[in-house]
C-alpha atoms as a PDB file:
ATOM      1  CA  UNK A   1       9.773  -4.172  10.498  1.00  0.00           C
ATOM      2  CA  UNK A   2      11.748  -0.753   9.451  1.00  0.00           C
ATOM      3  CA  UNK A   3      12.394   0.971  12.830  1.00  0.00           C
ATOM      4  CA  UNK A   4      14.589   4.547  13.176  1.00  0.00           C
ATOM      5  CA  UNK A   5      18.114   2.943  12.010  1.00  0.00           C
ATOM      6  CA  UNK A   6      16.445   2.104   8.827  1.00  0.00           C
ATOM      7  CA  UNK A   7      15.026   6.300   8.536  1.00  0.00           C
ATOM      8  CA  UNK A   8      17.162   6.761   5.184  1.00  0.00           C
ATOM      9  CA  UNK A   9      15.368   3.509   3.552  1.00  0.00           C
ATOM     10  CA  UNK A  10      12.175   4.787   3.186  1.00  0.00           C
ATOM     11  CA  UNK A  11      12.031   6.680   0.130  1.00  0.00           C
ATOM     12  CA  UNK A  12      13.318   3.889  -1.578  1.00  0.00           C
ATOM     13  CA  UNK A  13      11.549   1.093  -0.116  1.00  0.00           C
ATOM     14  CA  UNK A  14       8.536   3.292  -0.685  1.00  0.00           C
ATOM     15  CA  UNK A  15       9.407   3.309  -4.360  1.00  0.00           C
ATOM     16  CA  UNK A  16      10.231  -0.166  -4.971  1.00  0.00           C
ATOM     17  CA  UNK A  17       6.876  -0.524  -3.792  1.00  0.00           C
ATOM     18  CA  UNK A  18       4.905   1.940  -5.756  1.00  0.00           C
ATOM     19  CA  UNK A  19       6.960   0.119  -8.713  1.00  0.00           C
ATOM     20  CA  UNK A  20       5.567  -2.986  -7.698  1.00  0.00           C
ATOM     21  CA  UNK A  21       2.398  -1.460  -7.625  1.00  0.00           C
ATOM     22  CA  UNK A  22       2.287   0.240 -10.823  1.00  0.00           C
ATOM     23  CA  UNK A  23       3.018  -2.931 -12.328  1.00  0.00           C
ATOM     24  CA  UNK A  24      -0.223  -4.926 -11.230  1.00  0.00           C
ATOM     25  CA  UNK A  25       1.263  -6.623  -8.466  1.00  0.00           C
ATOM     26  CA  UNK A  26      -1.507  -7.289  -6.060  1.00  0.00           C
ATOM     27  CA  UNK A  27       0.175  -7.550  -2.674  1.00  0.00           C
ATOM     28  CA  UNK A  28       2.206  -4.517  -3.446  1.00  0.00           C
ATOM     29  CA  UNK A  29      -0.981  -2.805  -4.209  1.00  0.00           C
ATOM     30  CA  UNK A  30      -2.768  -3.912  -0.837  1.00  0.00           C
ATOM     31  CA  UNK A  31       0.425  -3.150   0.906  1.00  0.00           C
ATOM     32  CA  UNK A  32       0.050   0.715  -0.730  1.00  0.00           C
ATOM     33  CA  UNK A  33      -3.235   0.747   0.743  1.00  0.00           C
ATOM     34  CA  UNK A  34      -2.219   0.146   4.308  1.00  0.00           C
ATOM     35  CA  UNK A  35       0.603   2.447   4.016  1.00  0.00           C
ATOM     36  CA  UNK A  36      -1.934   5.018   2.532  1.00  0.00           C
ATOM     37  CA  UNK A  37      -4.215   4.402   5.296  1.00  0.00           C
ATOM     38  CA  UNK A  38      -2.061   4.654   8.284  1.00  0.00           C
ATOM     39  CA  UNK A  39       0.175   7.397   6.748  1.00  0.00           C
ATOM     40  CA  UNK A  40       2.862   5.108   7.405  1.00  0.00           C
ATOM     41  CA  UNK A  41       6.305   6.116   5.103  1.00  0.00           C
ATOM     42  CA  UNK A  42       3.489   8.345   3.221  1.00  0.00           C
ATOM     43  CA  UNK A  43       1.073  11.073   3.612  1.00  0.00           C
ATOM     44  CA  UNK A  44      -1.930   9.661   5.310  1.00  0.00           C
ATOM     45  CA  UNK A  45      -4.123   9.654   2.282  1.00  0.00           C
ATOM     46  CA  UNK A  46      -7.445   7.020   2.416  1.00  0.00           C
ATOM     47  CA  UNK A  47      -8.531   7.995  -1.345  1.00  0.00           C
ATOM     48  CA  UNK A  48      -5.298   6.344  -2.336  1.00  0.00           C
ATOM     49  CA  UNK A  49      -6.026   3.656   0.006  1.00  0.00           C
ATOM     50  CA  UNK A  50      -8.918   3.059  -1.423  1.00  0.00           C
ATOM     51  CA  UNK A  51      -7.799   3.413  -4.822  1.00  0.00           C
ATOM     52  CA  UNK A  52      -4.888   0.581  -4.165  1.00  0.00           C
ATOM     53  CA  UNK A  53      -7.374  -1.648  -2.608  1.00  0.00           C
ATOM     54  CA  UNK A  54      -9.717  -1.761  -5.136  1.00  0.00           C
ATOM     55  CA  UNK A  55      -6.733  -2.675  -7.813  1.00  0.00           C
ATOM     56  CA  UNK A  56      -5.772  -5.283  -5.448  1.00  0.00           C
ATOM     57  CA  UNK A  57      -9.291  -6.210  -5.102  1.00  0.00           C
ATOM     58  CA  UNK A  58      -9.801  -6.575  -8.578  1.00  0.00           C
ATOM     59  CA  UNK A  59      -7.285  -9.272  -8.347  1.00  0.00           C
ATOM     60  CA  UNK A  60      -8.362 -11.305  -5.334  1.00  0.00           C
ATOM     61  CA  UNK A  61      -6.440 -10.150  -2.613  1.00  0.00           C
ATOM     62  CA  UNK A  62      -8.157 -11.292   0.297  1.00  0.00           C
ATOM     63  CA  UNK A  63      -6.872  -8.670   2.599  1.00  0.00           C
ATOM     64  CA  UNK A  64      -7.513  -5.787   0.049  1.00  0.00           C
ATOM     65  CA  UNK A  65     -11.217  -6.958  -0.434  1.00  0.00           C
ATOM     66  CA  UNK A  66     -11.744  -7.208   3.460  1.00  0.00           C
ATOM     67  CA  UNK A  67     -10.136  -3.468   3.209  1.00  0.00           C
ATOM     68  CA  UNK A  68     -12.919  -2.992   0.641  1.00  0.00           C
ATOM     69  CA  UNK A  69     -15.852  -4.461   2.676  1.00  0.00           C
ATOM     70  CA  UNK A  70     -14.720  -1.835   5.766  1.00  0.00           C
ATOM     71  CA  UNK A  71     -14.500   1.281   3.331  1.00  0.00           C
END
């Protein structure tokens, strides 16, 4: 896990992730959504949670369709 030392990471690691993302990559997606959710590294934003989840979804991600069945 990213703790305070790592502070100057984040935008990055945040983008390699949207980029991920963007791309179709399920867990990246799912992992957007809990980010997105919990306004962790991001604005706390759940219709972009919800948004990433249901791409994930779409592909089977188990933890993005339990996200799904919560919404």
């Amino acid at each position: 896990l990213w703790d305070d030392r790592d502070r100057s990471n984040d935008a990055e690691g945040i983008a390699l992730i949207r980029s991920a993302a963007d791309e179709g990559h399920a867990e990246a997606q799912a992992y957007l959504s809990t980010l997105h959710e919990a306004g962790i590294f991001v604005e706390r934003d759940s219709e972009a949670s919800f948004r990433w989840a249901e791409k994930a979804a779409a592909q089977k991600h188990p933890g993005a369709m339990v996200t799904l069945a919560f919404a």
